[in-house]
Protein backbone atom coordinates (compact mmCIF):
# COMPACT_ATOMS: atom_id res chain seq x y z
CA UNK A 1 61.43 -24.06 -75.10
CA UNK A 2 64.77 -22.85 -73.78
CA UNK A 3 63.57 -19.31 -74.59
CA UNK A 4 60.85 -19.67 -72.65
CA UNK A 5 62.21 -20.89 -69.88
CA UNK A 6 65.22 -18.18 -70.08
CA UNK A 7 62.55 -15.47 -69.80
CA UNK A 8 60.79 -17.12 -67.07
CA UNK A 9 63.65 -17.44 -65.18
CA UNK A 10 64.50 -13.46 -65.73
CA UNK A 11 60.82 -12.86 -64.80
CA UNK A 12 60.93 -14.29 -61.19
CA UNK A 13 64.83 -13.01 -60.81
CA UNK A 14 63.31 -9.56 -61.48
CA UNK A 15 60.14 -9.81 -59.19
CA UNK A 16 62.16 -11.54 -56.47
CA UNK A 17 64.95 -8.15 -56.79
CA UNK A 18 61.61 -6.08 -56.87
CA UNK A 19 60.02 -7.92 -53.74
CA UNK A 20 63.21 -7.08 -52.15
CA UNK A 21 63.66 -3.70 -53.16
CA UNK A 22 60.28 -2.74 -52.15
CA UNK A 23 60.85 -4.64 -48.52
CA UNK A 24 63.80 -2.49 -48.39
CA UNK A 25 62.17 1.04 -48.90
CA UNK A 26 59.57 0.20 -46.31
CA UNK A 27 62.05 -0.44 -43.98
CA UNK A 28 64.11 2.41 -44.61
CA UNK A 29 61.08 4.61 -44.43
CA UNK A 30 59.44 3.04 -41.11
CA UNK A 31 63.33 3.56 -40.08
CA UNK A 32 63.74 7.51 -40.73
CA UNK A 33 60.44 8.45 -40.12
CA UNK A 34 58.57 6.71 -37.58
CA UNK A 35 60.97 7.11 -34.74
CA UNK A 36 61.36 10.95 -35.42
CA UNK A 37 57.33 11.31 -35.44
CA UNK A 38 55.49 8.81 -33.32
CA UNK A 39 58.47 8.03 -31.19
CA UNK A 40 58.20 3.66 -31.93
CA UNK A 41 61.43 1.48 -32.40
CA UNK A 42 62.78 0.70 -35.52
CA UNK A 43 62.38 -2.59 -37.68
CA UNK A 44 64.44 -5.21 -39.26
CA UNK A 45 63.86 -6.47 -42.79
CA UNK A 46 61.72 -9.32 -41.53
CA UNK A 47 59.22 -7.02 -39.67
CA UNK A 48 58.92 -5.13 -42.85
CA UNK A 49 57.97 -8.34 -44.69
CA UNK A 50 55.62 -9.20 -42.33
CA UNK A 51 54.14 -5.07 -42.26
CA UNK A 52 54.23 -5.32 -46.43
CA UNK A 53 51.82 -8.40 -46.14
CA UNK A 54 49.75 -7.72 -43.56
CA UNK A 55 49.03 -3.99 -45.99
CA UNK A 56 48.34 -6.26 -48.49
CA UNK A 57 45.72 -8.22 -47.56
CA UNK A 58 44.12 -5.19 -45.59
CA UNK A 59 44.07 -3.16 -48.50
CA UNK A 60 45.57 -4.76 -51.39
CA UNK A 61 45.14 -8.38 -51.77
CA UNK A 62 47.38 -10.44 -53.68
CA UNK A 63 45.28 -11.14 -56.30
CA UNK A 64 46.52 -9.31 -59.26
CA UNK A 65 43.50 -6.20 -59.59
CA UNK A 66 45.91 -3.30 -57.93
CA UNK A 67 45.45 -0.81 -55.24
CA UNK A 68 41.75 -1.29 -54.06
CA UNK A 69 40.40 -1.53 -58.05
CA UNK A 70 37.23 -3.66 -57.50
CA UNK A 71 37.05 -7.10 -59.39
CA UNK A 72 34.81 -6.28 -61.99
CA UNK A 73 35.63 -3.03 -63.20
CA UNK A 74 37.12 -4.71 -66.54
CA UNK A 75 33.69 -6.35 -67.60
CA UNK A 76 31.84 -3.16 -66.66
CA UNK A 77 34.37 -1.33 -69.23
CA UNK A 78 33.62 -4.60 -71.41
CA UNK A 79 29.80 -3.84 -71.40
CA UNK A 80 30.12 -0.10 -72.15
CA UNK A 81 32.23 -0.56 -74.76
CA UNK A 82 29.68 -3.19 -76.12
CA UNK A 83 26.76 -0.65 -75.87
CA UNK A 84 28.80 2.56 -77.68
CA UNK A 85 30.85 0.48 -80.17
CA UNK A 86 27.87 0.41 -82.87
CA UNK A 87 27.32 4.13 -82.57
CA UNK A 88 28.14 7.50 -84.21
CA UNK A 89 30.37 9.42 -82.68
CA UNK A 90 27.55 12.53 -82.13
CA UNK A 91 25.71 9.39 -80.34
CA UNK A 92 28.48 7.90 -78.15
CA UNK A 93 28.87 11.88 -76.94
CA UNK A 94 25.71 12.28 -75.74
CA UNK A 95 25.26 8.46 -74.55
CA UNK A 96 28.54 9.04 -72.37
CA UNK A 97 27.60 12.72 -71.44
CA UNK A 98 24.23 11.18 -70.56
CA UNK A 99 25.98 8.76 -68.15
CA UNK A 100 28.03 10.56 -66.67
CA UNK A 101 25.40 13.53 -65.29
CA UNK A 102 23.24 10.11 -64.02
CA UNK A 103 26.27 9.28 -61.88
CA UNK A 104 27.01 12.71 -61.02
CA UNK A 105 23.57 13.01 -59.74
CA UNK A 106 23.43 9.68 -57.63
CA UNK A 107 26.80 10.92 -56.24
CA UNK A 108 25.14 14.12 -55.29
CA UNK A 109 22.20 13.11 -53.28
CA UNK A 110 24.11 10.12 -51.83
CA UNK A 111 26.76 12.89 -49.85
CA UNK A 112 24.85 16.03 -50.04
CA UNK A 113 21.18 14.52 -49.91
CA UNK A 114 18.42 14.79 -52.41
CA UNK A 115 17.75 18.43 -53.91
CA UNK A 116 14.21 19.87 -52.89
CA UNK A 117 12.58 20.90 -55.78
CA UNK A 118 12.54 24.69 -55.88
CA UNK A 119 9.17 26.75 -55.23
């Protein structure tokens, strides 16, 4: 029990020092380079707070998938691995190749339109 609650104690020392740290750099960067380029006043450390969590929940979120990863990209990985798991590996090859030129086709006619056939 005392383990655990050593390590838990580390854990929130190290993402508080991290929170920090990462408040710090975004004011140090709005700091150098936003006044040089743009010409706007510098911030304090609690404007930078307030900038890193209003970026979060624009882009981020706080809820634990990263950088704009969409929620169910691990059960999509889930089901593929589900479908290729029982096959050879001559079979997984083409059933991934297979995949993969579907995709690359939707991606193609959704940004350069569908292909005409050819006369």
């Amino acid at each position: 029990m005392r383990n655990f609650r050593q390590n838990r104690g580390m854990f929130s020392l190290f993402m508080f020092i991290g929170l920090a740290a990462t408040i710090a750099t975004i004011m140090f960067l709005w700091n150098y380079l936003i006044p040089s380029i743009i010409g706007w006043t510098t911030i304090n450390y609690w404007q930078a707070l307030g900038l890193f969590v209003l970026t979060r929940l624009l882009f981020g979120g706080f809820h634990g998938h990263g950088f704009m990863r969409p929620p169910g990209k691990p059960d999509h990985l889930h089901h593929l691995w589900g479908k290729v798991k029982n096959m050879s590996p001559e079979e997984r090859r083409n059933y991934i190749r297979q995949r993969f030129e579907e995709r690359q086709q939707v991606f193609n006619d959704d940004i350069f339109g569908e292909e005409k056939p050819k006369e």
